[in-house]
Protein backbone atom coordinates (compact mmCIF):
# COMPACT_ATOMS: atom_id res chain seq x y z
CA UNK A 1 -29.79 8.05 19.56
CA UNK A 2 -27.23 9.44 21.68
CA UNK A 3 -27.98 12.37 24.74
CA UNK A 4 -26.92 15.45 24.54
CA UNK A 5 -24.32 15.11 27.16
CA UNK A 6 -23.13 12.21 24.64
CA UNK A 7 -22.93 14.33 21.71
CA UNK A 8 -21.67 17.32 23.47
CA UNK A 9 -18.73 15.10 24.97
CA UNK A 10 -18.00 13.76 21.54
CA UNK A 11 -17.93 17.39 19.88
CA UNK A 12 -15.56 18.36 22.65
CA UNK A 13 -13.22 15.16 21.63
CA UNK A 14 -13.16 15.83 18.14
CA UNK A 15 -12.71 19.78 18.52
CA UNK A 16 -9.41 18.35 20.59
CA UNK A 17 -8.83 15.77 17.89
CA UNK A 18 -8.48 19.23 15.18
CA UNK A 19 -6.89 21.18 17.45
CA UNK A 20 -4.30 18.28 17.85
CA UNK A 21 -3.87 17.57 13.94
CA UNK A 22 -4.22 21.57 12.59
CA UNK A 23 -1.86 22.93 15.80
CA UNK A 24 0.05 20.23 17.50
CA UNK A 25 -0.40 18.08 20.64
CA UNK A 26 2.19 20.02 23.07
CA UNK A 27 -0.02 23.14 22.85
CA UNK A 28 -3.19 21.16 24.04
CA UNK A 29 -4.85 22.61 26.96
CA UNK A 30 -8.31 22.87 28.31
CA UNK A 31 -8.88 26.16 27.22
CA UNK A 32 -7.70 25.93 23.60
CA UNK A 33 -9.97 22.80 23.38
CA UNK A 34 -12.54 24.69 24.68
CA UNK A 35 -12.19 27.50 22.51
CA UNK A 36 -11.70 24.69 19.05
CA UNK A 37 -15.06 23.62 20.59
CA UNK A 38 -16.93 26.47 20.94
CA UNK A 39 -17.75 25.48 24.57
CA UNK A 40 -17.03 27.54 28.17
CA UNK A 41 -14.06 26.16 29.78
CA UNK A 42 -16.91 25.37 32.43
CA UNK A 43 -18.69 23.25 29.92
CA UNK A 44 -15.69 21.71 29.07
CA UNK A 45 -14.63 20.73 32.60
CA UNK A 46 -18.03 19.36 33.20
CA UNK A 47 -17.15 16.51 30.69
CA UNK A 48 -13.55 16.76 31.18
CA UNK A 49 -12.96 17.65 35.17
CA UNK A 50 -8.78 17.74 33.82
CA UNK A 51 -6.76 17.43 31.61
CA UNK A 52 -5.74 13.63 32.23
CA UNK A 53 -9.24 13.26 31.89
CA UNK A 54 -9.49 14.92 28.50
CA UNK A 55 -6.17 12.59 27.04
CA UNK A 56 -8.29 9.28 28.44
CA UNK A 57 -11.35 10.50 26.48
CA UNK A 58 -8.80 10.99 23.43
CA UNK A 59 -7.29 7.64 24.11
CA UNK A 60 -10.39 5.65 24.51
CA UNK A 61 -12.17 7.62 21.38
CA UNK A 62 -8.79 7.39 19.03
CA UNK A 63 -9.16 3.38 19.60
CA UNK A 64 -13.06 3.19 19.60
CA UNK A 65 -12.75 4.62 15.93
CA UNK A 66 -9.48 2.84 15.04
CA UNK A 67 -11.84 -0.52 16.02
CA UNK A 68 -14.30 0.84 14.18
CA UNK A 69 -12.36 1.52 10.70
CA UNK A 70 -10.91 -2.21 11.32
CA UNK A 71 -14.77 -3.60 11.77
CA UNK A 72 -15.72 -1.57 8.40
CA UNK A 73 -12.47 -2.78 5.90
CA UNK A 74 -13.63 -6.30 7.08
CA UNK A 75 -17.27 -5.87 6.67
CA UNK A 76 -16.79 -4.97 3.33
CA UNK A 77 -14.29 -8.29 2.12
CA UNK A 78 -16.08 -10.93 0.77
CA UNK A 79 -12.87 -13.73 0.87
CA UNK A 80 -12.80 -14.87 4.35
CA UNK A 81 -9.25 -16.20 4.16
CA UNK A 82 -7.47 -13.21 6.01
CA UNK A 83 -9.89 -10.68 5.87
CA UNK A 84 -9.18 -9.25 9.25
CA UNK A 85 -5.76 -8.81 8.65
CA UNK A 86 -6.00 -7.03 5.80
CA UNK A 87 -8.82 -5.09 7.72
CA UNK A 88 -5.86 -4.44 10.32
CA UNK A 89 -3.27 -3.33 7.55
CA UNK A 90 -6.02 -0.94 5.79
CA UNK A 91 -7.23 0.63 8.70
CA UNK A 92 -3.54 1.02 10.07
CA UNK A 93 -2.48 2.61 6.38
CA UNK A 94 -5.52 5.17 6.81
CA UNK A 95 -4.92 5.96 10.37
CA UNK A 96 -0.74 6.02 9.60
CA UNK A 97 -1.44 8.91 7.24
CA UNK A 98 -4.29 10.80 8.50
CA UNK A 99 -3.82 10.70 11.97
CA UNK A 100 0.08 9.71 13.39
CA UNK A 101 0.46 13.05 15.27
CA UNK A 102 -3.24 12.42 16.67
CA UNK A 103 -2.11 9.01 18.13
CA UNK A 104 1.41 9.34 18.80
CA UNK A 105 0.93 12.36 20.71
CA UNK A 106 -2.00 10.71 22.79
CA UNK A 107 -0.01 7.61 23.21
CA UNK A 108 3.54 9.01 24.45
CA UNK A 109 1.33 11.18 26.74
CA UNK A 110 -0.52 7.99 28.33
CA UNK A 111 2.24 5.31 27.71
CA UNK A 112 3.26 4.84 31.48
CA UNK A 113 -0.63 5.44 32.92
CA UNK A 114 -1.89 1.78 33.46
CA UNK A 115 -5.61 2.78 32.69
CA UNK A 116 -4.88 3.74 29.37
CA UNK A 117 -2.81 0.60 28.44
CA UNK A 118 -5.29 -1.72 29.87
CA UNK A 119 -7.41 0.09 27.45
CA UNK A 120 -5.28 -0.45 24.54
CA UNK A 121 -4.63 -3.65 25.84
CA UNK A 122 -8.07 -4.58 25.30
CA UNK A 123 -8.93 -3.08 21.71
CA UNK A 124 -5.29 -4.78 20.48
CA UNK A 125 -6.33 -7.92 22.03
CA UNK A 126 -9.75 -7.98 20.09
CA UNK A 127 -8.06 -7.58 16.54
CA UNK A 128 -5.36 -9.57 17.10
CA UNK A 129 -8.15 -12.42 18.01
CA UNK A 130 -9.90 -11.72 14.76
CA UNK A 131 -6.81 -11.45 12.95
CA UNK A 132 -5.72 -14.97 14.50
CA UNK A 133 -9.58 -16.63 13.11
CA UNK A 134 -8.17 -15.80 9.71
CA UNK A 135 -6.51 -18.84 8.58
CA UNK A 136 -3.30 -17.50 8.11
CA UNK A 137 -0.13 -18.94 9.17
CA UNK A 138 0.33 -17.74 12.56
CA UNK A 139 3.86 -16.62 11.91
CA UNK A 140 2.20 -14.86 9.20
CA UNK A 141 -0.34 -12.71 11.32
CA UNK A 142 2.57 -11.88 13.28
CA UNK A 143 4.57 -10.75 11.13
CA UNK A 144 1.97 -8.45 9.67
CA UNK A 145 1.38 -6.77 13.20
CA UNK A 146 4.82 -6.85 14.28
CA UNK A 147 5.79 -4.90 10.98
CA UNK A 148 2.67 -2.19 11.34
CA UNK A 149 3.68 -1.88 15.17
CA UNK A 150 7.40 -0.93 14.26
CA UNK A 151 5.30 1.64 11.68
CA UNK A 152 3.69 2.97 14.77
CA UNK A 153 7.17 3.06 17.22
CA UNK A 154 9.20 4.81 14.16
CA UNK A 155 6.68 7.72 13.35
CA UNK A 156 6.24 7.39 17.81
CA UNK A 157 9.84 8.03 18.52
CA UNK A 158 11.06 9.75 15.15
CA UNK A 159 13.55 7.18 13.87
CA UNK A 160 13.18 7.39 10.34
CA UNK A 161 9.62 6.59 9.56
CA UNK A 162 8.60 5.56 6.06
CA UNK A 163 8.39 8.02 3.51
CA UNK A 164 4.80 7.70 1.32
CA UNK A 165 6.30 5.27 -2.03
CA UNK A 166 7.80 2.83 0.57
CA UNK A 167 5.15 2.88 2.69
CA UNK A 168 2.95 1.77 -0.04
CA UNK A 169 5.23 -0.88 -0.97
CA UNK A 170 5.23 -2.17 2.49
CA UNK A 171 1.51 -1.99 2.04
CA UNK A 172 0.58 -3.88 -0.88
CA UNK A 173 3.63 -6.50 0.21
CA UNK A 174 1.64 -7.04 3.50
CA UNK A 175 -2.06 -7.77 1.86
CA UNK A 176 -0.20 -9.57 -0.51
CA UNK A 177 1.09 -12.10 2.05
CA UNK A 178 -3.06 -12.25 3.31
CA UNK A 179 -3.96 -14.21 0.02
CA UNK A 180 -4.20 -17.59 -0.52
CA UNK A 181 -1.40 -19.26 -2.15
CA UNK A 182 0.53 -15.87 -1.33
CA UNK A 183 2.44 -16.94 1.81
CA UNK A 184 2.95 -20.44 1.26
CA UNK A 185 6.86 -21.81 1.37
């Protein structure tokens, strides 16, 4: 079971998770997360010292769940053949509608900070791993995170990201190419 500091820290990063999605991430500060969390700004700041500190928390928590959707959508796949990929395109579909703003803001704010990409860095390198076990073509797998990555830049940099029907179509077209017999020349 997790402490109470544990539990208390993890409030505090999903009250700035909300705050984030219902508001928007340029009005984040300390004491509007504080506030979202019901917490003193002095109870914040005992987690959360600043707020760089606060967006690593974010960054670190947005991935430890994003890892943990990805472990789920493979758990649940019984074929083998390409199940983490199509664990990587599910979770990425979820977290592409339900929480862009959430990860886009977090990311352009810690893009340049080398702690946070070695972070990234790290929870990437683990799926792409799995995703590589899969017995897909390799040019395959690549194709499939390449394509979900420029998902992730457009929606990142606003230039033109996919409205809901394509993005579906892109979907299905990408689990479609995780199936046997599917992406074979």
């Amino acid at each position: 079971m997790d402490s109470k500091a544990k539990l208390k820290r993890k409030h505090i990063l999903q009250s700035a998770t909300t705050f984030i999605l219902t508001v928007d991430f340029q009005s984040l500060t300390l004491d509007a997360v504080a506030k979202e969390a019901g917490v003193s700004k002095g109870g914040l700041l005992y987690h959360f010292p600043n707020k760089e500190e606060l967006l690593k928390g974010l960054a670190l928590h947005i991935f430890e769940q994003f890892i943990e959707l990805f472990d789920s959508y493979a758990a649940k796949d019984d074929d083998e053949y390409g199940k983490w990929c199509r664990a990587y395109i599910q979770a990425s579909r979820e977290d592409l509608e339900h929480n862009a703003a959430l990860n886009v803001g977090v990311m352009s704010a810690t893009l340049l900070q080398p702690v946070y990409i070695q972070s990234m860095s790290y929870s990437y390198s683990y799926m792409l791993r799995k995703m590589e076990e899969d017995g897909i073509d390799p040019s395959i797998v690549s194709i499939i995170r390449l394509t979900i990555d420029g998902m992730y830049y457009s929606v990142l940099y606003k230039i033109e990201p996919l409205q809901k029907e394509l993005l579906d179509e892109v979907m299905t077209r990408l689990m479609n190419m995780t199936r046997k017999g599917m992406n074979e020349n």
